[in-house]
PDB file of N, CA and C in Angstrom:
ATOM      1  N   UNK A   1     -31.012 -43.693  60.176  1.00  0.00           N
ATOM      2  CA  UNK A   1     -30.561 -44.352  61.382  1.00  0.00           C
ATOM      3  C   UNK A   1     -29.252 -45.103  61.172  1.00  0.00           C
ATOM      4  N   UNK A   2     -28.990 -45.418  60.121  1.00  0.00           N
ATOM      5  CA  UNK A   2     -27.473 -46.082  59.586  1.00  0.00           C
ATOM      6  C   UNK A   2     -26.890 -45.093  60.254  1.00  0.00           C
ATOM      7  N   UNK A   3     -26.305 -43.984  59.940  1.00  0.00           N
ATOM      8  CA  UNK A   3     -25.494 -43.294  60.755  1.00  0.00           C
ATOM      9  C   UNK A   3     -25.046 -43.423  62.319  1.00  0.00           C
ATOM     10  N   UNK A   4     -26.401 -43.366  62.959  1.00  0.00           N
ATOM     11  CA  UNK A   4     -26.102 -43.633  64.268  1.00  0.00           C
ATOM     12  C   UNK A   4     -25.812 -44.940  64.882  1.00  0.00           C
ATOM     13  N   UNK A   5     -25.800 -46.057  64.034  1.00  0.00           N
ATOM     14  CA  UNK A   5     -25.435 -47.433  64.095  1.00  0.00           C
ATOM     15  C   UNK A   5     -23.967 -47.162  63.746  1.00  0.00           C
ATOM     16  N   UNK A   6     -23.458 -46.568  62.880  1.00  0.00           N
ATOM     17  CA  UNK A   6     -22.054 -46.325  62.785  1.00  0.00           C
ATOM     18  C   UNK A   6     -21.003 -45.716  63.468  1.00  0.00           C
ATOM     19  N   UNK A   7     -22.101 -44.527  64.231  1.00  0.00           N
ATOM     20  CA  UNK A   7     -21.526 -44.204  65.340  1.00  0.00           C
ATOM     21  C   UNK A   7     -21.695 -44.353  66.577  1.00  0.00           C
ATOM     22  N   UNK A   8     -22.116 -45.529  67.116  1.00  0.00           N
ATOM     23  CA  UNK A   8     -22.417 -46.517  68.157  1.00  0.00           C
ATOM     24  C   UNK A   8     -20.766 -47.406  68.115  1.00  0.00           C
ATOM     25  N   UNK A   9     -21.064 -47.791  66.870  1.00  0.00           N
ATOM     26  CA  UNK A   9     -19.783 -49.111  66.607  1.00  0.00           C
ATOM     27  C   UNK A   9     -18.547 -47.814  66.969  1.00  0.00           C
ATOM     28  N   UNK A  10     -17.967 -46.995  66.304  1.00  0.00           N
ATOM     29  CA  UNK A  10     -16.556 -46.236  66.356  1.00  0.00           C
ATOM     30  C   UNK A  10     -16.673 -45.540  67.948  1.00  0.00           C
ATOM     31  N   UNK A  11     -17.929 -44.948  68.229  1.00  0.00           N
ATOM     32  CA  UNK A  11     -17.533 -44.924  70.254  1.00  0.00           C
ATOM     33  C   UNK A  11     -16.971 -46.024  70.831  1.00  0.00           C
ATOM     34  N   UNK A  12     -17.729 -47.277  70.628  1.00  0.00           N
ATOM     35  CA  UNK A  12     -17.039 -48.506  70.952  1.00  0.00           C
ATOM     36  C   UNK A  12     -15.919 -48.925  71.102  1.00  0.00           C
ATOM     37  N   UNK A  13     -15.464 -48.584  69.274  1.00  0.00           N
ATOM     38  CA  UNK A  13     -13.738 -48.615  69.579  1.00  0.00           C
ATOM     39  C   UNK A  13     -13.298 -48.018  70.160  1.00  0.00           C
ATOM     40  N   UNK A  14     -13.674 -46.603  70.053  1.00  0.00           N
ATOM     41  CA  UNK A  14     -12.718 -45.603  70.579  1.00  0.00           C
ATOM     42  C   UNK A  14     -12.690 -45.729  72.282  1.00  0.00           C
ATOM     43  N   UNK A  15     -13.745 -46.252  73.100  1.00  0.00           N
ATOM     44  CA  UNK A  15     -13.474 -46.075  74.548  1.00  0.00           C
ATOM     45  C   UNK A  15     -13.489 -47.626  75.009  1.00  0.00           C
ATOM     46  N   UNK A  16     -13.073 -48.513  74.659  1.00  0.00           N
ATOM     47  CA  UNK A  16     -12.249 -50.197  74.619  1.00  0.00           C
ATOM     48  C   UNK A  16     -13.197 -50.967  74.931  1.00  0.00           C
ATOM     49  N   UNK A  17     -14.594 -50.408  74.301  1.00  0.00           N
ATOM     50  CA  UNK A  17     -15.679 -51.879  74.935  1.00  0.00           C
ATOM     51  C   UNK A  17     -15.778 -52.631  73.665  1.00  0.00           C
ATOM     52  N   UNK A  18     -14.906 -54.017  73.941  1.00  0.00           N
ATOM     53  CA  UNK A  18     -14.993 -55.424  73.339  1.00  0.00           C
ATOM     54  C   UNK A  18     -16.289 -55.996  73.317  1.00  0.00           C
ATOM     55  N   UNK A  19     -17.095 -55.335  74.190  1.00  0.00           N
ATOM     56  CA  UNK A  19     -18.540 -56.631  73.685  1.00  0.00           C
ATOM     57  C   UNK A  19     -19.331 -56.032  74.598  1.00  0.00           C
ATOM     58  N   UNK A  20     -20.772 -56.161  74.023  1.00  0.00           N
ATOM     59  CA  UNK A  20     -22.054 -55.679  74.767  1.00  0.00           C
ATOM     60  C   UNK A  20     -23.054 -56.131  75.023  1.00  0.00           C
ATOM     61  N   UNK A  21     -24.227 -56.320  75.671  1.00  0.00           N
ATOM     62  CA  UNK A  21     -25.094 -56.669  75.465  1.00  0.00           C
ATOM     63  C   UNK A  21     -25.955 -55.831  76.870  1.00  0.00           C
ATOM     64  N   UNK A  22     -27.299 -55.736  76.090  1.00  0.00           N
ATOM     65  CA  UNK A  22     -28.181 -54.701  77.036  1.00  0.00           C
ATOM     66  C   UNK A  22     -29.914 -55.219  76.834  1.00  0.00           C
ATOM     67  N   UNK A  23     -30.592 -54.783  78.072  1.00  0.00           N
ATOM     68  CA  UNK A  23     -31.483 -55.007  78.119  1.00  0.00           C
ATOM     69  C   UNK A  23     -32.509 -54.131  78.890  1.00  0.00           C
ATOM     70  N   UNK A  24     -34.247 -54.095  78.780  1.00  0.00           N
ATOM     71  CA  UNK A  24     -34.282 -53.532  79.380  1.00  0.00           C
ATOM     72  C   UNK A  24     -35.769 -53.161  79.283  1.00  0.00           C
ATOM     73  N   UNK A  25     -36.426 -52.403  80.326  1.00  0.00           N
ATOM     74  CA  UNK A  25     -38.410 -52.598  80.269  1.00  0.00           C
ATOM     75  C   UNK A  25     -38.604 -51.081  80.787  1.00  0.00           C
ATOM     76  N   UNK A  26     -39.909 -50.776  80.843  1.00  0.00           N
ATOM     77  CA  UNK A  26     -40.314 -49.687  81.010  1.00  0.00           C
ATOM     78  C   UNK A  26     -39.726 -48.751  81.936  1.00  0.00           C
ATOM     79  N   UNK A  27     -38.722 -47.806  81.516  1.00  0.00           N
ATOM     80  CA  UNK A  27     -38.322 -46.908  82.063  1.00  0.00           C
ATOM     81  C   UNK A  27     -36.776 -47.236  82.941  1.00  0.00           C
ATOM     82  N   UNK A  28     -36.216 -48.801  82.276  1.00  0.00           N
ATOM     83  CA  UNK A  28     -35.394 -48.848  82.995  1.00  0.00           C
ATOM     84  C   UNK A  28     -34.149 -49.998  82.086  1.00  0.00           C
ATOM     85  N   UNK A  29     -33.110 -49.533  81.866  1.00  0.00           N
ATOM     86  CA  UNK A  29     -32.093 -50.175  81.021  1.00  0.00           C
ATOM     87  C   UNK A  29     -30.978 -50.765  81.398  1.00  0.00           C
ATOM     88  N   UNK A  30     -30.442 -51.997  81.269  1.00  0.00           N
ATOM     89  CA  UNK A  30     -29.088 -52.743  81.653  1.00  0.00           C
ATOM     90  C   UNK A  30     -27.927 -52.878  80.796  1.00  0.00           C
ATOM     91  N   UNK A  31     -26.820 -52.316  80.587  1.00  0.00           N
ATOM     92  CA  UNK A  31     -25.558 -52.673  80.132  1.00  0.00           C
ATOM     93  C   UNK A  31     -24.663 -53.572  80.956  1.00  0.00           C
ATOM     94  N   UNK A  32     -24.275 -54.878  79.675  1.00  0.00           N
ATOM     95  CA  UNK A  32     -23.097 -55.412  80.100  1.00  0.00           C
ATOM     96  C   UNK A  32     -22.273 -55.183  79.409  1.00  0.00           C
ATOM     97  N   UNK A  33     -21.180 -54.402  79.742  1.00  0.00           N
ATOM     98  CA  UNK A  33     -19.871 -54.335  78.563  1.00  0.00           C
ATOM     99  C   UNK A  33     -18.616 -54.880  79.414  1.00  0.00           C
ATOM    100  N   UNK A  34     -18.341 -55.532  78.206  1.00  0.00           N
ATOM    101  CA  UNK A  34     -16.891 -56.202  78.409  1.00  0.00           C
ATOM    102  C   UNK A  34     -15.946 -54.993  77.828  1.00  0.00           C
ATOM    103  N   UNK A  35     -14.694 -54.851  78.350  1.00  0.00           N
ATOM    104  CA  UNK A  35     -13.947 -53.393  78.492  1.00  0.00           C
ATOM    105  C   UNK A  35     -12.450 -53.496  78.552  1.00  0.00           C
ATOM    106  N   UNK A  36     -11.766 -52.412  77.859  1.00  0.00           N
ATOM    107  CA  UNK A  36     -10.053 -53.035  77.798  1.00  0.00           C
ATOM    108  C   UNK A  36      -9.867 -51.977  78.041  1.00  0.00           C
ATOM    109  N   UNK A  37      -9.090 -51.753  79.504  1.00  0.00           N
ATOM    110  CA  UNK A  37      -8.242 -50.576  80.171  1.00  0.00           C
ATOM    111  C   UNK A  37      -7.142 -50.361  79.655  1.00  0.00           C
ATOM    112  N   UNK A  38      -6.557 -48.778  79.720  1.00  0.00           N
ATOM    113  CA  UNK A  38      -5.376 -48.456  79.174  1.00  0.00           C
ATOM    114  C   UNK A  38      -4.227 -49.279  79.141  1.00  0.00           C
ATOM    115  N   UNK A  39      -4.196 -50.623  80.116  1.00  0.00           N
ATOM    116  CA  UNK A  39      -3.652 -51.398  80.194  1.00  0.00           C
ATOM    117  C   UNK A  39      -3.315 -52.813  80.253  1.00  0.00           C
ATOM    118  N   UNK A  40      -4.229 -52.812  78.882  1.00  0.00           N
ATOM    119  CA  UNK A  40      -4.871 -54.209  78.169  1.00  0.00           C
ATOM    120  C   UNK A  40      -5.687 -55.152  79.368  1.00  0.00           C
ATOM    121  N   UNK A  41      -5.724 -54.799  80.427  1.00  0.00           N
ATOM    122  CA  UNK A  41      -6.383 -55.618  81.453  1.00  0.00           C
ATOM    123  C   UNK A  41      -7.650 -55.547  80.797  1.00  0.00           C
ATOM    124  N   UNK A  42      -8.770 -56.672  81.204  1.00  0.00           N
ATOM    125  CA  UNK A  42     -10.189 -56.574  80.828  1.00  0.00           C
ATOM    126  C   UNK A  42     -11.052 -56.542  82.121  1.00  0.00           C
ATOM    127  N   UNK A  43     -12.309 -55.626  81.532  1.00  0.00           N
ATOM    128  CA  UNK A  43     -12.955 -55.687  83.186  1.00  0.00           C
ATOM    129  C   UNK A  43     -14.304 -55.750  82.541  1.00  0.00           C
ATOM    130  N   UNK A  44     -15.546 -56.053  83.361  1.00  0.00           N
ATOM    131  CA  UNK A  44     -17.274 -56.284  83.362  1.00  0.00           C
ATOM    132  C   UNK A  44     -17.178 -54.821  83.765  1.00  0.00           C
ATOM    133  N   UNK A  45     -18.320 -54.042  83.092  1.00  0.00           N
ATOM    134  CA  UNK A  45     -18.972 -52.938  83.906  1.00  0.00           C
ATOM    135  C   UNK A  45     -20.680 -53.427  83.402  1.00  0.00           C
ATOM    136  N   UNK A  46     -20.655 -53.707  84.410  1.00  0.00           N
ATOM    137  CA  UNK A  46     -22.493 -53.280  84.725  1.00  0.00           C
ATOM    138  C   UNK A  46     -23.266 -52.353  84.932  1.00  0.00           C
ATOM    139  N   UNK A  47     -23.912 -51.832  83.826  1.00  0.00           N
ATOM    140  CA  UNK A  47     -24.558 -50.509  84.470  1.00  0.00           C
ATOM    141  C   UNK A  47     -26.075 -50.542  84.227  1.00  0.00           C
ATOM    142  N   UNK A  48     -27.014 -50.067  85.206  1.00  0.00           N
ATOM    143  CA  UNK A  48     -28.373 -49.545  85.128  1.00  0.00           C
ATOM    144  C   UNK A  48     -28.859 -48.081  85.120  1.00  0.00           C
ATOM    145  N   UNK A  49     -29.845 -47.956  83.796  1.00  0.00           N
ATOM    146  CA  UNK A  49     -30.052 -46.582  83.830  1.00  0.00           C
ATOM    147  C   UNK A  49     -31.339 -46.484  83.972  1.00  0.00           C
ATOM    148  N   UNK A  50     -32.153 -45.433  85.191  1.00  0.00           N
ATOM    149  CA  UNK A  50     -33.217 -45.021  84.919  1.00  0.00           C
ATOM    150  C   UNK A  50     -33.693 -44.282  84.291  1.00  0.00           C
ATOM    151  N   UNK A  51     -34.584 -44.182  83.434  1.00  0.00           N
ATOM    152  CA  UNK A  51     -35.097 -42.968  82.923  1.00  0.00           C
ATOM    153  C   UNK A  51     -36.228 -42.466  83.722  1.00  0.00           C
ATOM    154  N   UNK A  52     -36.110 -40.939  84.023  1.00  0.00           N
ATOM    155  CA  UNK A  52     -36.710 -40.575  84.507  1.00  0.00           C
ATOM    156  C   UNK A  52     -38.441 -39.584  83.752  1.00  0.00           C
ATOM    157  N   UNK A  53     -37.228 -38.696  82.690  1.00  0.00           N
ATOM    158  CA  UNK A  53     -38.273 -38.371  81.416  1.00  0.00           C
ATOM    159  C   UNK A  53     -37.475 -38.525  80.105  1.00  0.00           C
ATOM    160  N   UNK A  54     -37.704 -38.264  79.056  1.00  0.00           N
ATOM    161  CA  UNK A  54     -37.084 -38.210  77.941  1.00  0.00           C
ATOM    162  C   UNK A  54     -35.643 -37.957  77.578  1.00  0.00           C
ATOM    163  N   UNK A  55     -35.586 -37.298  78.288  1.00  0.00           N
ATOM    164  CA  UNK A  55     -33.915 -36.695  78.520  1.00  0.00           C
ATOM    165  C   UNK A  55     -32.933 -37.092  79.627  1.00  0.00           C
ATOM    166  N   UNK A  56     -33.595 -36.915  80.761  1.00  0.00           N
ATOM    167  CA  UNK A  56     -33.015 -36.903  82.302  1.00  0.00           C
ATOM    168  C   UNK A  56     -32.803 -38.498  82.543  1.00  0.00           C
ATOM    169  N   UNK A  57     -31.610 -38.947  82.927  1.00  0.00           N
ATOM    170  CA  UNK A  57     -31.738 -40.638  83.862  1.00  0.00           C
ATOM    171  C   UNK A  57     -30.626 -40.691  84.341  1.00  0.00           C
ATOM    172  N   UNK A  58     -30.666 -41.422  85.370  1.00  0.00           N
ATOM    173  CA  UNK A  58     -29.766 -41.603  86.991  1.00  0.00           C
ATOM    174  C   UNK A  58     -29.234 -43.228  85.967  1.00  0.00           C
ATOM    175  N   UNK A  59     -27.955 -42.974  86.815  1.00  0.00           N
ATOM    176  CA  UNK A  59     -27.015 -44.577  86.092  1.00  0.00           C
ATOM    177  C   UNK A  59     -26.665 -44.557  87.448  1.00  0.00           C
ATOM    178  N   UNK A  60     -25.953 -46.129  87.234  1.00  0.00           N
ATOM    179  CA  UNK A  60     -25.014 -46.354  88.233  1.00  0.00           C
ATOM    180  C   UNK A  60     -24.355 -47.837  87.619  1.00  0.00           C
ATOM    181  N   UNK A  61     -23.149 -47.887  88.036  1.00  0.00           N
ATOM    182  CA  UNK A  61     -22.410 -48.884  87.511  1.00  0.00           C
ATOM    183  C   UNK A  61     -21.832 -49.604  88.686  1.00  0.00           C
ATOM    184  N   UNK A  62     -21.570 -51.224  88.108  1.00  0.00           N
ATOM    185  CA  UNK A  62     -20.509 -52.105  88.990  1.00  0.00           C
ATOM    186  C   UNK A  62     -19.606 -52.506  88.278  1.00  0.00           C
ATOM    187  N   UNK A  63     -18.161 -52.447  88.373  1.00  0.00           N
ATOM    188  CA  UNK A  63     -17.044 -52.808  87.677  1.00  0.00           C
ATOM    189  C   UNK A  63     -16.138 -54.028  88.444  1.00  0.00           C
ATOM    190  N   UNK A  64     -16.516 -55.260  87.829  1.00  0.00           N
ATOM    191  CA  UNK A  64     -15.825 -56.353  88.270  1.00  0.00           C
ATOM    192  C   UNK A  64     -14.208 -56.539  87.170  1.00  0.00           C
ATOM    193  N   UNK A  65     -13.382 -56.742  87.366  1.00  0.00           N
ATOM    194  CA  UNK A  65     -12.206 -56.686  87.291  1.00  0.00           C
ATOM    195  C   UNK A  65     -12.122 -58.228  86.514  1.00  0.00           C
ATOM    196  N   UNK A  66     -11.015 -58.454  85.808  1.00  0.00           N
ATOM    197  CA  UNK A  66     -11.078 -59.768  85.206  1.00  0.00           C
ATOM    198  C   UNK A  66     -10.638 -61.295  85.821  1.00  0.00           C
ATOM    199  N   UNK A  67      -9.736 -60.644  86.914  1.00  0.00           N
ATOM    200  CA  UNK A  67      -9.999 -61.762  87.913  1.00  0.00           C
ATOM    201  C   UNK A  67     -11.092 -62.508  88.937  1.00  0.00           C
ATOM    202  N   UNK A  68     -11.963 -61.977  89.168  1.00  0.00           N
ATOM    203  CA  UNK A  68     -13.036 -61.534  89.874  1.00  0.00           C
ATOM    204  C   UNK A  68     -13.833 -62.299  88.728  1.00  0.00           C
ATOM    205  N   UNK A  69     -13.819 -63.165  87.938  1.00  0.00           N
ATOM    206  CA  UNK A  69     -15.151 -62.885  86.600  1.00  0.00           C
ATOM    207  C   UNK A  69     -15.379 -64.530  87.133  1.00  0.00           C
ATOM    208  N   UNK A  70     -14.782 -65.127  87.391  1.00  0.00           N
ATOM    209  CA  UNK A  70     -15.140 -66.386  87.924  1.00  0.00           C
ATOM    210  C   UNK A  70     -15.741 -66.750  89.069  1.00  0.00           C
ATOM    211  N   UNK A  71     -15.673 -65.708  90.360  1.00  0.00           N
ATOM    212  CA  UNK A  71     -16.643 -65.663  91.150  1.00  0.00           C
ATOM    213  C   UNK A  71     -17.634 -65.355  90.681  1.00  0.00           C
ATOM    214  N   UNK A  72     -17.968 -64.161  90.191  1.00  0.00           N
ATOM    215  CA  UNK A  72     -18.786 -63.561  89.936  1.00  0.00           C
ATOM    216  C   UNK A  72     -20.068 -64.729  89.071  1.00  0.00           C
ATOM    217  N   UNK A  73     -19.384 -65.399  88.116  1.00  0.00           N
ATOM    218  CA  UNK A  73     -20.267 -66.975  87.738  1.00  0.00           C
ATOM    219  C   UNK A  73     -20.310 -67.904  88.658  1.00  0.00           C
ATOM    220  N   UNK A  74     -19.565 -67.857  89.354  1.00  0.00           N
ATOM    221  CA  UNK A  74     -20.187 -68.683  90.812  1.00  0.00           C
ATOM    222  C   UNK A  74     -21.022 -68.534  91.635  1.00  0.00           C
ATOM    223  N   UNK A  75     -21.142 -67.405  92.234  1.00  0.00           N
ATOM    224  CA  UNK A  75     -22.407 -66.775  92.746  1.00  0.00           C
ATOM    225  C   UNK A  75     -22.928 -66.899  91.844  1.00  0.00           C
ATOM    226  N   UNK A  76     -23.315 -66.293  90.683  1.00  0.00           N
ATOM    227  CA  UNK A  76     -24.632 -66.533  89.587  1.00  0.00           C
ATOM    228  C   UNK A  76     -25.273 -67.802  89.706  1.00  0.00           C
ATOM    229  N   UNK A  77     -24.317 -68.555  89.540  1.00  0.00           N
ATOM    230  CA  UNK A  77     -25.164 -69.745  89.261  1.00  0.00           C
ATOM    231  C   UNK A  77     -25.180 -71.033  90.677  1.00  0.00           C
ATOM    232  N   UNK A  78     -25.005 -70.055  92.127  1.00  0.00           N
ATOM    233  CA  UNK A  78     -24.767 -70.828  93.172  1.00  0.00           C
ATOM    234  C   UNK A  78     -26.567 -70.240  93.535  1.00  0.00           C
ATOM    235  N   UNK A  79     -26.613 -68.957  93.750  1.00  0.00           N
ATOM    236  CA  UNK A  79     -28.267 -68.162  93.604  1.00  0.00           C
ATOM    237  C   UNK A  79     -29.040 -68.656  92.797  1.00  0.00           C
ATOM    238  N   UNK A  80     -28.634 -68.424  91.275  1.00  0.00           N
ATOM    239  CA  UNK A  80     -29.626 -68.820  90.314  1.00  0.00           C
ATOM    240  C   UNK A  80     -30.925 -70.673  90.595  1.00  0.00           C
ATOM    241  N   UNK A  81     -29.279 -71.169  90.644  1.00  0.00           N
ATOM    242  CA  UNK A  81     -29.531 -72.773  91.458  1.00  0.00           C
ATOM    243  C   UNK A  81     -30.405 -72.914  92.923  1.00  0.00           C
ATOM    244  N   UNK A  82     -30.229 -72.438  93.819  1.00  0.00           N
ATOM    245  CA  UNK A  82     -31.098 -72.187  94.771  1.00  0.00           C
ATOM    246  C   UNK A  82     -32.289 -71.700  93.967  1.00  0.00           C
ATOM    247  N   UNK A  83     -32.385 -70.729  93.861  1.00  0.00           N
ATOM    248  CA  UNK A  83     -33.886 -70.105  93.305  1.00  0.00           C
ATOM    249  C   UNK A  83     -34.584 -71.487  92.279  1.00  0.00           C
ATOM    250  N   UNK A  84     -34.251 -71.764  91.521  1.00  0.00           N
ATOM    251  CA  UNK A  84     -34.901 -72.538  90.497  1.00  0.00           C
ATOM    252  C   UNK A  84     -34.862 -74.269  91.284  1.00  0.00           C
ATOM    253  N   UNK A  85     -34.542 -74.335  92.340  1.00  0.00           N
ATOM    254  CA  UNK A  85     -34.870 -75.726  93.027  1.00  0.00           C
ATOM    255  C   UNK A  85     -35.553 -75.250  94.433  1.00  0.00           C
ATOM    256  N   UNK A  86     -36.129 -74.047  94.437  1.00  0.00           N
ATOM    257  CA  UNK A  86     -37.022 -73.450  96.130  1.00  0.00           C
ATOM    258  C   UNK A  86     -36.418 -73.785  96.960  1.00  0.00           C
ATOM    259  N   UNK A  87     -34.590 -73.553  97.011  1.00  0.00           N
ATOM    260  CA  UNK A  87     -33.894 -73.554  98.415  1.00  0.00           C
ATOM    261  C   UNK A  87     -33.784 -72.467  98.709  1.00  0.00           C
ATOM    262  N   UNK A  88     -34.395 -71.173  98.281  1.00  0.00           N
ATOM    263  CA  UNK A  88     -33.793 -69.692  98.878  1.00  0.00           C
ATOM    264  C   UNK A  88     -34.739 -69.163  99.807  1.00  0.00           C
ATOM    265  N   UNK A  89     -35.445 -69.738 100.606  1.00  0.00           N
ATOM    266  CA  UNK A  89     -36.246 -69.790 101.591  1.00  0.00           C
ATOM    267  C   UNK A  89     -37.216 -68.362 101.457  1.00  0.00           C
ATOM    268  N   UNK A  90     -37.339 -68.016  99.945  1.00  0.00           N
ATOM    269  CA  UNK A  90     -38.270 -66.869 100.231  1.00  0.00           C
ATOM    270  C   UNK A  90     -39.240 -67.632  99.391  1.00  0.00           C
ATOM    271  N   UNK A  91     -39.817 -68.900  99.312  1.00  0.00           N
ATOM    272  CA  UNK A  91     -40.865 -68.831  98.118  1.00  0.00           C
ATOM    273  C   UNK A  91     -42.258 -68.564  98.980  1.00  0.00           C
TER     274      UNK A  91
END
């Protein structure tokens, strides 16, 4: 399995994702990669993958842009905050 840890890291370099982190439960997986476009700009891509069987799974991605990354923690934690004090009127 060393191998494929090695070639995890050199895809990495090679297609500009600076940083990762993923998560994920039965039958269903989250990527956050931080990402450097052909033109040193940095962007979030978010992606979710289903698995459907062993082989087969549906993705889909959201690509927030690096200006955009400060809303994007604003809402987080304008929602998050509602939810965890029962102002989001669904409890």
């Amino acid at each position: 399995m060393i191998w494929f840890a090695e070639f995890c890291i050199m895809k990495n370099l090679i297609k500009g994702r600076l940083d990762s982190e993923s998560f994920g439960v039965e039958g269903r997986h989250f990527f956050v990669d931080l990402m450097k476009a052909k033109n040193d700009k940095r962007y979030l891509q978010i992606t979710r993958a289903d698995y459907k069987d062993k082989v087969f799974y549906e993705r889909s991605s959201v690509i927030l842009f690096e200006e955009d990354f400060g809303f994007l923690v604003e809402a987080l934690s304008m929602v998050l905050t509602r939810y965890t004090h029962g102002e989001n009127g669904k409890n």
